[in-house]
Protein backbone atom coordinates (compact mmCIF):
# COMPACT_ATOMS: atom_id res chain seq x y z
CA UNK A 1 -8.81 10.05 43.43
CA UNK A 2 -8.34 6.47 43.31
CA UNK A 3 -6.35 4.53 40.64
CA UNK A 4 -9.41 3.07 38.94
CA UNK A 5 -11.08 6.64 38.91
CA UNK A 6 -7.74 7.62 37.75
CA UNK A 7 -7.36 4.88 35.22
CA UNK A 8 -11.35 5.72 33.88
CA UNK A 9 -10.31 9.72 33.06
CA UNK A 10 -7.20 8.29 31.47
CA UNK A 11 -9.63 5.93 29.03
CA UNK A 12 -11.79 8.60 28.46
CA UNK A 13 -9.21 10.90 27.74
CA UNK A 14 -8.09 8.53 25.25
CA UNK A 15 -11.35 7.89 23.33
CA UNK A 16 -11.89 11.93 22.91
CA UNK A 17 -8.47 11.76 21.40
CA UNK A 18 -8.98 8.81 19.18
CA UNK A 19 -12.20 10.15 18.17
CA UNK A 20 -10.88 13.54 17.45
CA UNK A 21 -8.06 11.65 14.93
CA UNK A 22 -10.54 9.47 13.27
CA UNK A 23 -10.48 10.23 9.72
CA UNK A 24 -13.90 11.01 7.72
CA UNK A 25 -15.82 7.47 6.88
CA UNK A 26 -15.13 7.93 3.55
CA UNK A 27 -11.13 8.28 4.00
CA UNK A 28 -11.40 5.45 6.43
CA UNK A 29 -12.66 3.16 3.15
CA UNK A 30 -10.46 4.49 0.88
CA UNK A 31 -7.63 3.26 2.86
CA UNK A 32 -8.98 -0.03 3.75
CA UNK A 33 -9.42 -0.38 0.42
CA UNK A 34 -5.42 0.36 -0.98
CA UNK A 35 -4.74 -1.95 1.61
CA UNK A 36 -7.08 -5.00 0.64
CA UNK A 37 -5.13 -4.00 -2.99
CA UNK A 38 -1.84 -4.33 -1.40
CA UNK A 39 -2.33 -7.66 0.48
CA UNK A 40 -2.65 -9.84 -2.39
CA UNK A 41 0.66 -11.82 -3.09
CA UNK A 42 1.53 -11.24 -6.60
CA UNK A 43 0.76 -7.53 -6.31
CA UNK A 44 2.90 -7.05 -3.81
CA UNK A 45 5.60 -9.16 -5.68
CA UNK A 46 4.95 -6.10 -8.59
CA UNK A 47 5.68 -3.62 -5.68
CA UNK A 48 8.98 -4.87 -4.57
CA UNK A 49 9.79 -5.49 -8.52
CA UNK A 50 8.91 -1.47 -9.06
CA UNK A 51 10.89 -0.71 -5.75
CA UNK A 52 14.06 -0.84 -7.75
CA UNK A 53 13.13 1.53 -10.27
CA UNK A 54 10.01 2.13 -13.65
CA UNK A 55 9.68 -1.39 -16.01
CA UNK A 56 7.76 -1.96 -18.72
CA UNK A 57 4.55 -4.60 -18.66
CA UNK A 58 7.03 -7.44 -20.30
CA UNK A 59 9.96 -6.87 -17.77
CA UNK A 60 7.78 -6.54 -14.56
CA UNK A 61 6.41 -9.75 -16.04
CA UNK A 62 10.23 -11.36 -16.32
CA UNK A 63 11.08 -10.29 -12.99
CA UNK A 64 8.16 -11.49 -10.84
CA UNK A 65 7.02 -14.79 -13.01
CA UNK A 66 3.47 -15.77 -14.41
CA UNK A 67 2.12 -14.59 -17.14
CA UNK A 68 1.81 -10.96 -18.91
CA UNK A 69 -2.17 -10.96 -18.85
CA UNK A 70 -2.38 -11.95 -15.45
CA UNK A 71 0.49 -9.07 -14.51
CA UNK A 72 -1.32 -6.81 -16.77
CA UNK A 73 -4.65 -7.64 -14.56
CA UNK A 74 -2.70 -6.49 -10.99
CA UNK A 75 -1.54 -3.42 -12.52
CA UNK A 76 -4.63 -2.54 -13.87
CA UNK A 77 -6.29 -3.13 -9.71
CA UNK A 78 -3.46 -0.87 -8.65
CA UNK A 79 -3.53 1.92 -11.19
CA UNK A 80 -7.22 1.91 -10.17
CA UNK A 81 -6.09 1.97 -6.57
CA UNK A 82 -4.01 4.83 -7.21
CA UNK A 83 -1.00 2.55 -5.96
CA UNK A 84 1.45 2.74 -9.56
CA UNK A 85 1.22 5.06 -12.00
CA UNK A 86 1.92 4.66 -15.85
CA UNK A 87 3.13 6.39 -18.52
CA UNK A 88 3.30 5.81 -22.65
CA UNK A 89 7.04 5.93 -24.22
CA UNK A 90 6.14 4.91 -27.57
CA UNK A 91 4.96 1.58 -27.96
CA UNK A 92 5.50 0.17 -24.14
CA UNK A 93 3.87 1.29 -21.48
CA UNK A 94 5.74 2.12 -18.79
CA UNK A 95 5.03 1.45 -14.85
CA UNK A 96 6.64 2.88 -11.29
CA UNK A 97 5.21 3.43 -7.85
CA UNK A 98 2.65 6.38 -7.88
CA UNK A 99 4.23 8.19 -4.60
CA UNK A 100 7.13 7.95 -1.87
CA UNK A 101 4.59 6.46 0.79
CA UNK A 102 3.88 3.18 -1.12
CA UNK A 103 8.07 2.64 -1.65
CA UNK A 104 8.20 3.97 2.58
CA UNK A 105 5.58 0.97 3.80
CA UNK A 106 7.43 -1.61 1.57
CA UNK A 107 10.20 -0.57 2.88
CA UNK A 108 8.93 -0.75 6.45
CA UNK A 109 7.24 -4.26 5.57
CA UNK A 110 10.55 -5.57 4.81
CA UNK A 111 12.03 -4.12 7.99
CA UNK A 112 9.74 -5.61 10.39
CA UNK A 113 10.07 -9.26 8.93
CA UNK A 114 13.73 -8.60 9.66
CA UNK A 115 12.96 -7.69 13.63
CA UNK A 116 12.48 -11.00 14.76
């Protein structure tokens, strides 16, 4: 066999593969679309904020600058997205990373700017 028949099973190999790991269409959107959430700048600012541990509406605003309705407004896109989670302790409402995979790719986000 010769290295470009060689090289065209090896493609086609590859697409079966890729093809057989696609995820549904539907999956496919739903993580394009927690990632279009997590690319804006100020959301992602929230993120590293709620890295370090659950804060309250007024202190997430402290920590990352701006304004509360405008902090309020990302939280609200990423409790819709799934990406923080909140909880009620009286009067403040309380705010942390919904699960361990959202802290893991901030973490590896801040790793790979480091790699240069």
């Amino acid at each position: 066999m010769s290295d470009s028949e060689n090289e065209k099973l090896q493609h086609e190999e590859r697409v079966r593969l890729a093809l057989k790991n696609m995820p549904k269409e539907e999956d496919v959107e739903e993580i394009a679309s927690r990632f279009k959430a997590l690319s804006e700048p100020s959301r992602l600012k929230i993120l590293f904020v709620l890295s370090c541990g659950e804060l309250c509406v007024e202190h997430i605003t402290s920590a990352v600058g701006g304004n509360q309705s405008a902090v309020s407004h990302q939280l609200k896109t990423m409790r819709d997205h799934r990406i923080v989670k909140c909880q009620r302790r009286g009067k403040q409402v309380i705010y942390s990373i919904a699960d361990g995979h959202i802290l893991a790719m901030i973490e590896l986000a801040k790793e790979h700017l480091n790699c240069d």
